[in-house]
Structure formats: structure tokens, C-alpha cells
C-alpha atoms as a PDB file:
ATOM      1  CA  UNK A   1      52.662 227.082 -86.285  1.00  0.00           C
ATOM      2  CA  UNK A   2      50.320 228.640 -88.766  1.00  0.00           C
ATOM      3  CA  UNK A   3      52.521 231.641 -89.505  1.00  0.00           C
ATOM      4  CA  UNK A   4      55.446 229.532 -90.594  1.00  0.00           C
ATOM      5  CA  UNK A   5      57.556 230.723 -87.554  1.00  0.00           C
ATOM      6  CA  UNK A   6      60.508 228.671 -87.221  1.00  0.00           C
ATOM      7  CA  UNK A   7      62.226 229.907 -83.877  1.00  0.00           C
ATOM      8  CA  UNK A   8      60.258 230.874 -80.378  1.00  0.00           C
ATOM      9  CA  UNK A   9      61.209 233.205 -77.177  1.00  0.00           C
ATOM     10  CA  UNK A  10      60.066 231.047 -74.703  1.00  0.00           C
ATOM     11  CA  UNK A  11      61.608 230.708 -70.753  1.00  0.00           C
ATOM     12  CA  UNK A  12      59.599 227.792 -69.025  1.00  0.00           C
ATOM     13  CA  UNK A  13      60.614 224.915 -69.268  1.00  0.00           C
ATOM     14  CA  UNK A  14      57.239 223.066 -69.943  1.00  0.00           C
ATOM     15  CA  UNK A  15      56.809 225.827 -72.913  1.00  0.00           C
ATOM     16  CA  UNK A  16      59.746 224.933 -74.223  1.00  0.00           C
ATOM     17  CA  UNK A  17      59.534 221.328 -73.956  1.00  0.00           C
ATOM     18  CA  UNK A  18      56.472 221.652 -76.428  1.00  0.00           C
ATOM     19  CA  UNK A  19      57.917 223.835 -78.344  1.00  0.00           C
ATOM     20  CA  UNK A  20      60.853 221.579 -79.304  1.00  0.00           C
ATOM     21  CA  UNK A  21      58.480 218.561 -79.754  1.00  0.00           C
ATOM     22  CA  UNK A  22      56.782 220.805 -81.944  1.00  0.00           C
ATOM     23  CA  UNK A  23      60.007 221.466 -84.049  1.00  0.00           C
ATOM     24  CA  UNK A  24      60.450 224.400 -83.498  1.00  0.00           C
ATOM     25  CA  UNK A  25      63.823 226.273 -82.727  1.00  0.00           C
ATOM     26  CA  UNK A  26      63.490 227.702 -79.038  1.00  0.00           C
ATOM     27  CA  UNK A  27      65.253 230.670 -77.673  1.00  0.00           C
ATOM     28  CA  UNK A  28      64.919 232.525 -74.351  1.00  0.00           C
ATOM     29  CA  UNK A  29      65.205 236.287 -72.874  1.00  0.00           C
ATOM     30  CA  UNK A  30      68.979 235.630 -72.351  1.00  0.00           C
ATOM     31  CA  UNK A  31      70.191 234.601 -75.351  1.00  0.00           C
ATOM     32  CA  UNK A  32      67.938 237.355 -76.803  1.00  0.00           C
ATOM     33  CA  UNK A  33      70.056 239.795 -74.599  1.00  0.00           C
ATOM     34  CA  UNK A  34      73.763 238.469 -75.281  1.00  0.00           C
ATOM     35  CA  UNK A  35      72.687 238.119 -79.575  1.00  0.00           C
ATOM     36  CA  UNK A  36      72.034 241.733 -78.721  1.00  0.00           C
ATOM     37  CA  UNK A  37      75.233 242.717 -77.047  1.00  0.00           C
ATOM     38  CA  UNK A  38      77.424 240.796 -79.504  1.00  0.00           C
ATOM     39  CA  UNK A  39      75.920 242.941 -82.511  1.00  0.00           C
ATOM     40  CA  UNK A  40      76.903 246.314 -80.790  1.00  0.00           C
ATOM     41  CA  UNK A  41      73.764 247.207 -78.541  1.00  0.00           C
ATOM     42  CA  UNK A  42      74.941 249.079 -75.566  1.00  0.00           C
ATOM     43  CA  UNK A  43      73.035 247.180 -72.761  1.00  0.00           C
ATOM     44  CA  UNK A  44      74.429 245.615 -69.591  1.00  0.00           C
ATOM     45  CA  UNK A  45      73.242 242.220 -69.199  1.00  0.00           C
ATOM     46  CA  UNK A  46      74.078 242.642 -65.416  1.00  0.00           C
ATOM     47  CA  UNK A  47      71.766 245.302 -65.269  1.00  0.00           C
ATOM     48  CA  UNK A  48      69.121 243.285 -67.746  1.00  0.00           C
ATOM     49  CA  UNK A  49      69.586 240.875 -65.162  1.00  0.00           C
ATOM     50  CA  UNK A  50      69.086 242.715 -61.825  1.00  0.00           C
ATOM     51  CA  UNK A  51      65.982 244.053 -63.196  1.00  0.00           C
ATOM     52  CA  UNK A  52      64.614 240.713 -64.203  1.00  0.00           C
ATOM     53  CA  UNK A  53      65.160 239.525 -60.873  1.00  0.00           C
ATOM     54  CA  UNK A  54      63.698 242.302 -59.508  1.00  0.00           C
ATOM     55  CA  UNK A  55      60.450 241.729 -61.465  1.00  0.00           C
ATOM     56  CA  UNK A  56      60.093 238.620 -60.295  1.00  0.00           C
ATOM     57  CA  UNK A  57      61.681 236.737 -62.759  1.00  0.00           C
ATOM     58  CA  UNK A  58      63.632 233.524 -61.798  1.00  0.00           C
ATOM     59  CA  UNK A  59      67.036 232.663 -63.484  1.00  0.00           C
ATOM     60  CA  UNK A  60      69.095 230.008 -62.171  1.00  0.00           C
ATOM     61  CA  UNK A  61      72.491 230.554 -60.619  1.00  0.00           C
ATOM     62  CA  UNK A  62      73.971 228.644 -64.047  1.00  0.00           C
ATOM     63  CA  UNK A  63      72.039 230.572 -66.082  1.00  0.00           C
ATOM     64  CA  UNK A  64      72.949 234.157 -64.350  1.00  0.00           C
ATOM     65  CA  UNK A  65      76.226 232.965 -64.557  1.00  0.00           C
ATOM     66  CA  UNK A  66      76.514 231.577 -68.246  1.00  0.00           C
ATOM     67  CA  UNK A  67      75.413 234.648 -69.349  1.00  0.00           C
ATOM     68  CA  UNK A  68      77.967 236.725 -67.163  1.00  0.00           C
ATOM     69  CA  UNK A  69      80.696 235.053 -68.524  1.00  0.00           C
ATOM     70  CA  UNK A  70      79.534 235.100 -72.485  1.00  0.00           C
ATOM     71  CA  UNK A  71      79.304 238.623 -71.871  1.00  0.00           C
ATOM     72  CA  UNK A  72      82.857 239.452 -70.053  1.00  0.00           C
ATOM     73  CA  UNK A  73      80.853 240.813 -67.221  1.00  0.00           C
ATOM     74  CA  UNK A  74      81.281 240.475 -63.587  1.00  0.00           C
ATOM     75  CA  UNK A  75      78.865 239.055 -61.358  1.00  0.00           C
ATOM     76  CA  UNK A  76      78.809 241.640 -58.351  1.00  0.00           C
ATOM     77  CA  UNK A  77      75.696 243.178 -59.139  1.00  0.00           C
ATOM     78  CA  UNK A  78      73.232 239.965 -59.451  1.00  0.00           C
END
């Protein structure tokens, strides 16, 4: 808030609760991923998403799958 930052990467839910009630703009690891892919970064979110998994990283069913389908990839993998 002190560095005039409008927008925030932030994946919990209570983070981005007080982020929002904050007023500021809240984005997450996906999105961050698909903006990439849409501007011509060769990635595989599949594969971004298989190895967040495999860290330990929880994504919801919905949200693997949201992001499968705004990328035109199949779901096989995750």
C-alpha cells in the first residue's frame, strides 16, 4: 500500500479477501500463467500445473480445469 501498487499475486483465499477490502486488484499464479501464454510465451500450463501440484500446491478441480480450457489444453496430464 505504500508503494502505490495497484494489483497483487496472491492465491489464499483469506489473502485475497484482504486484499480486495483493501482495494486492491488481486490476481493469482494462474491467471499469471494463461496472461503469459496468450502474449506468446511457450509454456504448458498442464505442465505449470503438474508441477504445482507436485510441490504441494493445491488448485481446485474448477480451477485446474478453467485454466485447461482458456488455454485449449487437455486435461490428461493433471
Amino acid at each position: 500500500m505504500n508503494e502505490n501498487i495497484q494489483t497483487v499475486c496472491i492465491d489464499e483465499v483469506a489473502g485475497r479477501r484482504i486484499a480486495r477490502l483493501s482495494g486492491l486488484s488481486v490476481t493469482g499464479s494462474i491467471d499469471i500463467l494463461l496472461r503469459a501464454k496468450r502474449e506468446g510465451y511457450p509454456l504448458s500450463i498442464q505442465q505449470a500445473i503438474s508441477q504445482m501440484l507436485n510441490r504441494g500446491i493445491r488448485l481446485s478441480p474448477t480451477v485446474i480445469n478453467f485454466a485447461l480450457l482458456q488455454a485449449n489444453e487437455d486435461d490428461s496430464e493433471c
